[in-house]
Protein backbone atom coordinates (compact mmCIF):
# COMPACT_ATOMS: atom_id res chain seq x y z
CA UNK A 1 184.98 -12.07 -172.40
CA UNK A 2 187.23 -14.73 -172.94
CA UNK A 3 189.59 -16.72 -174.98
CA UNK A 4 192.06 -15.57 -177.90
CA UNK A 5 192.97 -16.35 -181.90
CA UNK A 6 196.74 -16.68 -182.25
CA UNK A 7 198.45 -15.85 -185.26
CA UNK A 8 201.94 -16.89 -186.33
CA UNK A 9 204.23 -17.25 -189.52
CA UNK A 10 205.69 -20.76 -189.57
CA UNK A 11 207.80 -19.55 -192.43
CA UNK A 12 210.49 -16.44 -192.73
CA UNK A 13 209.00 -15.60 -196.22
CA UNK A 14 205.31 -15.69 -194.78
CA UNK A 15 203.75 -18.18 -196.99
CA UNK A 16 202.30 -20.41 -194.25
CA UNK A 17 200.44 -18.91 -191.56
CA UNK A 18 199.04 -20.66 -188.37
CA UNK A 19 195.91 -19.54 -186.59
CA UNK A 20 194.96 -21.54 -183.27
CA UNK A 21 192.04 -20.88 -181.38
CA UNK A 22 192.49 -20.95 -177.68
CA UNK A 23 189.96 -20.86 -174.65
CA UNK A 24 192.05 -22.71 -171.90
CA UNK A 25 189.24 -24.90 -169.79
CA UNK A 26 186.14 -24.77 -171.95
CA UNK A 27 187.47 -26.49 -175.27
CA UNK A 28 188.33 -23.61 -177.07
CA UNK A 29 184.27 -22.30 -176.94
CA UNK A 30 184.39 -19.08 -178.81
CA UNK A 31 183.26 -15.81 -176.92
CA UNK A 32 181.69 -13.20 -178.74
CA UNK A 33 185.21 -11.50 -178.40
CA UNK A 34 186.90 -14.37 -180.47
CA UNK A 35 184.42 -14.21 -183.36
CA UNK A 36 185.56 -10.54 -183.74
CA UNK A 37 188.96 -11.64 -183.28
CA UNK A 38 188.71 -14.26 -185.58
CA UNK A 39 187.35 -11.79 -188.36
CA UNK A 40 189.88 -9.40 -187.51
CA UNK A 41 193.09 -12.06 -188.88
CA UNK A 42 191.58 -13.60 -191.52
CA UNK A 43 190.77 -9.96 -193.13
CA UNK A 44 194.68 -8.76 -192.65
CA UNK A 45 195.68 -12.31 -193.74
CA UNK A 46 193.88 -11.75 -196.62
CA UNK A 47 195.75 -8.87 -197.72
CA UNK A 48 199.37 -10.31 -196.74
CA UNK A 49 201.39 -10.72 -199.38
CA UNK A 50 203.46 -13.78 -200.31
CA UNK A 51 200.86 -15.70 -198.25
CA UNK A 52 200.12 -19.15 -199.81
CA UNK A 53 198.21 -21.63 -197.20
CA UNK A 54 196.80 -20.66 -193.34
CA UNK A 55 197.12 -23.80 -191.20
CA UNK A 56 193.71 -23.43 -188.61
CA UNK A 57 193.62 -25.82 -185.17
CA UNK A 58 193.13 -25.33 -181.57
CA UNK A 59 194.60 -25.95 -178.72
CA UNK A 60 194.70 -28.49 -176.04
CA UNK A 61 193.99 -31.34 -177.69
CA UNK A 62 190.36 -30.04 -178.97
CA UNK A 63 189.48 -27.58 -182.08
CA UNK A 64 186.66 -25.87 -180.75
CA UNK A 65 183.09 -27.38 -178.56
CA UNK A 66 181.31 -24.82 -179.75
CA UNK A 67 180.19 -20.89 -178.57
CA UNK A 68 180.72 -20.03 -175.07
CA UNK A 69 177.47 -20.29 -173.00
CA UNK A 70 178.27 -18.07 -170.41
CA UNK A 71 177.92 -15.31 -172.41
CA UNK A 72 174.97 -16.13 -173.66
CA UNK A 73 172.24 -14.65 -170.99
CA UNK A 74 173.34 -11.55 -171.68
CA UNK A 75 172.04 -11.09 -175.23
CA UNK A 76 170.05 -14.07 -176.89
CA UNK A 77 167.00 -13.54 -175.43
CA UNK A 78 166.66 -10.21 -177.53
CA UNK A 79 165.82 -10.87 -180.92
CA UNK A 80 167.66 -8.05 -182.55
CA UNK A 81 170.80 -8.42 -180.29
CA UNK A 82 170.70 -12.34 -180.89
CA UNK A 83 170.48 -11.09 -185.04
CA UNK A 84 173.94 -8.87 -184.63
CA UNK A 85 175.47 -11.91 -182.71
CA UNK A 86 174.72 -14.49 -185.70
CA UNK A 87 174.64 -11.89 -188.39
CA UNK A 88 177.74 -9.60 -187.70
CA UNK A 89 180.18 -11.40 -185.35
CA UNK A 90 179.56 -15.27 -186.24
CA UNK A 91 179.27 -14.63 -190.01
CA UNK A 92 181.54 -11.66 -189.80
CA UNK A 93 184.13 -14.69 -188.34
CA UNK A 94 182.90 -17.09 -190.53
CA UNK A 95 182.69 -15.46 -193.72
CA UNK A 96 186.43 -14.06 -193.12
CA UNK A 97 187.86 -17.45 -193.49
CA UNK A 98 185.86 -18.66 -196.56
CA UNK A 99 187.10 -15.53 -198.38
CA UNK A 100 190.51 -16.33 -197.73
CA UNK A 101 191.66 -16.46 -201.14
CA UNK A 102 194.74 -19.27 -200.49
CA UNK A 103 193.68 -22.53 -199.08
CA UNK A 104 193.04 -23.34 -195.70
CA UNK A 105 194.22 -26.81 -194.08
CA UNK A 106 191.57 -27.23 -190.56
CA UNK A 107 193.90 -29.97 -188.16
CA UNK A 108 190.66 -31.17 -185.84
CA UNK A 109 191.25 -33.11 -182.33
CA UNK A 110 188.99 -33.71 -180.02
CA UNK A 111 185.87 -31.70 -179.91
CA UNK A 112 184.21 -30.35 -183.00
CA UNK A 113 181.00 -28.98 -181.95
CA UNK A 114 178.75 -26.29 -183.53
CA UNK A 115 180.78 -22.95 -183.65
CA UNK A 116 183.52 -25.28 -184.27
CA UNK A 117 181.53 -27.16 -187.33
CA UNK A 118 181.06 -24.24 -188.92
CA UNK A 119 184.55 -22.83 -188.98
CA UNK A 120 186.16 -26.37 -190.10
CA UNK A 121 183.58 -26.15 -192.98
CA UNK A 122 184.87 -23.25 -194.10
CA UNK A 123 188.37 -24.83 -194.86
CA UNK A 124 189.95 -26.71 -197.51
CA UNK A 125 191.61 -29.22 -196.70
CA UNK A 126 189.95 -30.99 -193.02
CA UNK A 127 192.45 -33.55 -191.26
CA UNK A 128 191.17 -35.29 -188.00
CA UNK A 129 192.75 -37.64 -184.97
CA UNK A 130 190.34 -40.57 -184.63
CA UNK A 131 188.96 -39.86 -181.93
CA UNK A 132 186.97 -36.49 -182.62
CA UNK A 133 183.75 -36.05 -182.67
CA UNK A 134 181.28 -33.93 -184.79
CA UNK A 135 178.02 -32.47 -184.55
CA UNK A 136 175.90 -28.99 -183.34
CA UNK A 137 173.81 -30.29 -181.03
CA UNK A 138 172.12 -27.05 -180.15
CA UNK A 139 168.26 -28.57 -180.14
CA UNK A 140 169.63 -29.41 -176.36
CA UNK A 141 169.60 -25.85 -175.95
CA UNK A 142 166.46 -25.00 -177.28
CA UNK A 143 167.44 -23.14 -180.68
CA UNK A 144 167.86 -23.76 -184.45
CA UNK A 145 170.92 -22.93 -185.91
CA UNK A 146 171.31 -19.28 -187.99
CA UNK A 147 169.99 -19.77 -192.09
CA UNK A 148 173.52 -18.23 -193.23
CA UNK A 149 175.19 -21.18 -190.79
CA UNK A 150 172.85 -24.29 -191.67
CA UNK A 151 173.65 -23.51 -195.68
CA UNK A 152 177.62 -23.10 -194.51
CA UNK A 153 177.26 -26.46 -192.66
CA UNK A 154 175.11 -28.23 -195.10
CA UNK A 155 177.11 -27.55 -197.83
CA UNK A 156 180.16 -28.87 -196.47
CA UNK A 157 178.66 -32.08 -194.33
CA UNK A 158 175.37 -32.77 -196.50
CA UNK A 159 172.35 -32.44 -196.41
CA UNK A 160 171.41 -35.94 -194.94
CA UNK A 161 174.29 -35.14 -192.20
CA UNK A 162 173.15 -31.84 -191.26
CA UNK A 163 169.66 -32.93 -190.78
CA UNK A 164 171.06 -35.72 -189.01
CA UNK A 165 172.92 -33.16 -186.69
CA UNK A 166 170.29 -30.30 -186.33
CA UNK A 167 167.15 -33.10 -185.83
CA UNK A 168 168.41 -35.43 -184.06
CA UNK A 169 171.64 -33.54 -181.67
CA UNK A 170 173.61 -36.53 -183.47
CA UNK A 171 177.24 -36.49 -182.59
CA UNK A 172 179.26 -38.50 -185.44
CA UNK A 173 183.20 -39.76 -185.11
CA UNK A 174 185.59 -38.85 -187.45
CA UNK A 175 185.63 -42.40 -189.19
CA UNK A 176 181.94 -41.79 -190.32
CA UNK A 177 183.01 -38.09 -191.22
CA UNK A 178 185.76 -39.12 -193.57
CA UNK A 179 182.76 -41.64 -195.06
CA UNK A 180 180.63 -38.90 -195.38
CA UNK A 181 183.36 -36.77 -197.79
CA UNK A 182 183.42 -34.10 -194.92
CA UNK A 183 187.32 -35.21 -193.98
CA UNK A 184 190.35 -35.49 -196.10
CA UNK A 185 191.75 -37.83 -193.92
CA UNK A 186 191.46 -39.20 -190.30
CA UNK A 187 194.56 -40.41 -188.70
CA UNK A 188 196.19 -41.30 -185.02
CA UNK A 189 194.89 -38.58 -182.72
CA UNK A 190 198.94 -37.81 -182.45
CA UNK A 191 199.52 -37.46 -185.60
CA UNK A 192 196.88 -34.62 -186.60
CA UNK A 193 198.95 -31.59 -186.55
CA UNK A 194 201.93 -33.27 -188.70
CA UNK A 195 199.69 -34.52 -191.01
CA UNK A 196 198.07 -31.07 -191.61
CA UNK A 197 201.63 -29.85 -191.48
CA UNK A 198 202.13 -31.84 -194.40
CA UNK A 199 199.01 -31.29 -196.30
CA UNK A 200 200.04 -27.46 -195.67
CA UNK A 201 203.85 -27.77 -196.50
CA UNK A 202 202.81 -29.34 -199.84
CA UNK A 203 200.20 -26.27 -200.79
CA UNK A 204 203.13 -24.41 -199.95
CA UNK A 205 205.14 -26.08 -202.53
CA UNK A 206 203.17 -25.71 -205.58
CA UNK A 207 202.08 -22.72 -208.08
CA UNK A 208 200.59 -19.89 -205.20
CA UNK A 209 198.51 -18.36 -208.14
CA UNK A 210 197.01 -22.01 -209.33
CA UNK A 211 195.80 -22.86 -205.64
CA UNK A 212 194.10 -19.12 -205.52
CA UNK A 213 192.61 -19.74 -209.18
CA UNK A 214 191.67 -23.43 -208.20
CA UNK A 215 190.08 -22.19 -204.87
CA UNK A 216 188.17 -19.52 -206.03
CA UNK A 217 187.02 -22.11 -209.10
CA UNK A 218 185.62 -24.31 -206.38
CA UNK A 219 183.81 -22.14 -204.31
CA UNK A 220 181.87 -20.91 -207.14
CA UNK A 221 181.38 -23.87 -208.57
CA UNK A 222 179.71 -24.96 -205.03
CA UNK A 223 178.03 -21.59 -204.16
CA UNK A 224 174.18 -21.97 -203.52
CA UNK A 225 172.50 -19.63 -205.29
CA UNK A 226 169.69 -19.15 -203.46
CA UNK A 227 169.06 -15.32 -201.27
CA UNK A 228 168.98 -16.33 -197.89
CA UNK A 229 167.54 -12.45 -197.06
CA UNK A 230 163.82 -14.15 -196.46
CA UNK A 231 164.81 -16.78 -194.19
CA UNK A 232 167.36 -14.25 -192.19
CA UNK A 233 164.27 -12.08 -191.74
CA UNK A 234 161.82 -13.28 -188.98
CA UNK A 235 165.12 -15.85 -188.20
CA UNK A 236 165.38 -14.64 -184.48
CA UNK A 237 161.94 -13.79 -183.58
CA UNK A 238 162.24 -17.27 -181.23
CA UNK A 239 165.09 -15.41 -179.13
CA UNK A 240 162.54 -14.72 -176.23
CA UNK A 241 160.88 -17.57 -176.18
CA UNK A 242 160.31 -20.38 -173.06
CA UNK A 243 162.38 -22.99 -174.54
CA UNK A 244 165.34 -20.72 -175.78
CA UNK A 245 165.59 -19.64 -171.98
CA UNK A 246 165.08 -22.94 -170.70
CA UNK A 247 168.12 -25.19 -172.57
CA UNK A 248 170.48 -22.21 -171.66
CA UNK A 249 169.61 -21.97 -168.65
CA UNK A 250 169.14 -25.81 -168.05
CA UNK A 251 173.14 -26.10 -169.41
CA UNK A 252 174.08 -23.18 -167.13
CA UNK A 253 172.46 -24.77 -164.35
CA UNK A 254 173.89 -28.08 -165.11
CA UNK A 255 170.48 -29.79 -165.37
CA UNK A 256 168.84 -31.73 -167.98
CA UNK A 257 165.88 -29.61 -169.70
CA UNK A 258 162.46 -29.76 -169.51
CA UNK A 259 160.83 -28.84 -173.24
């Protein structure tokens, strides 16, 4: 257990909210604790009132490298313990912040790796320092990536990205992001959070009822339709296997692994 999601008005009236994600020495990676966490503020920041714009970014220089590893032993080589981790507490995370109903600006330095993909692909508005760098290369660990995750990623990356990603381990800077469509705008690594300030500040500014409307226009407008309830089923049957045990424990051990 590890690591924390801050929450702060930037505002006396409340209409701008910042949420940072912090794991001091391991790039923000997001425990199991910080998924609940993370589910826990976006669902009471969903119900403040006179809220207009949540401002996400980490800390230290990084967003997020992805999930914490060290925990990982202790439950993902059990499929229906590995099903509760991706199905209740990432999603549960996850799915907090897309149903945010006012827009969310994601300020991204440094690392943004898997667990850290997926939540800047549920924001809004994505800003980036030049010098970040994308991808979820979890293939190096031996696993796919959860169906309700891909779709998330997908959707917001592409399809020819997040194959690119998910096949290959392909780590991407934020120049070929922003070329992509997956970035508003990349700027000096030093000028991320102002810029997001900005983006934020100016949300702030306009109609609060318009963004919501306008938000909640888009996301349907993008929404998959397909039932992801077959591929979920069966999804984490993998959870015991050689390979799964071998790229954790190759990571943990700090060795290169053998597939």
């Amino acid at each position: 257990m590890g690591g924390h999601i801050h929450c702060d008005n930037l505002d006396p009236l409340g209409h701008l909210v910042a949420v940072r994600v912090s794991h001091p020495g391991k790039f923000n990676a997001m425990s199991r604790s910080m998924w609940r966490d993370l589910k826990a503020v976006f669902d009471v920041l969903a119900t403040q009132p006179g809220l207009r714009c949540v401002l996400v970014s980490g800390e230290g220089g990084h967003f997020c490298a992805g999930g914490d590893i060290s925990e990982y032993p202790d439950f993902r080589f059990d499929s229906e313990r590995l099903a509760h981790f991706h199905e209740n507490e990432v999603w549960g995370g996850l799915d907090a912040i897309r149903r945010c109903p006012v827009p969310v600006v994601v300020a991204i330095e440094g690392n943004c790796m898997g667990a850290g993909l997926e939540m800047a692909s549920c924001g809004d508005i994505r800003v980036a320092g030049v010098s970040a760098r994308f991808g979820a290369p979890i293939a190096r660990l031996g696993f796919p990536m959860a169906p309700r995750e891909a779709q998330l990623v997908a959707q917001a990356v592409g399809w020819a990205t997040a194959r690119e990603m998910l096949l290959e381990a392909a780590l991407l800077p934020a120049d070929e992001m922003k070329a992509r469509g997956f970035l508003n705008r990349v700027v000096d690594d030093a000028a991320v959070m102002s810029t997001a300030m900005g983006s934020a500040q100016r949300i702030v500014a306009l109609a609060p009822l318009a963004a919501r409307v306008n938000k909640h226009t888009l996301r349907a407008m993008a929404a998959a339709p397909a039932d992801l309830a077959e591929l979920i089923e069966g999804a984490y049957d993998y959870a015991d296997q050689a390979e799964h045990r071998e790229g954790i424990g190759a990571f943990l051990d700090k060795r290169q692994p053998v597939f």
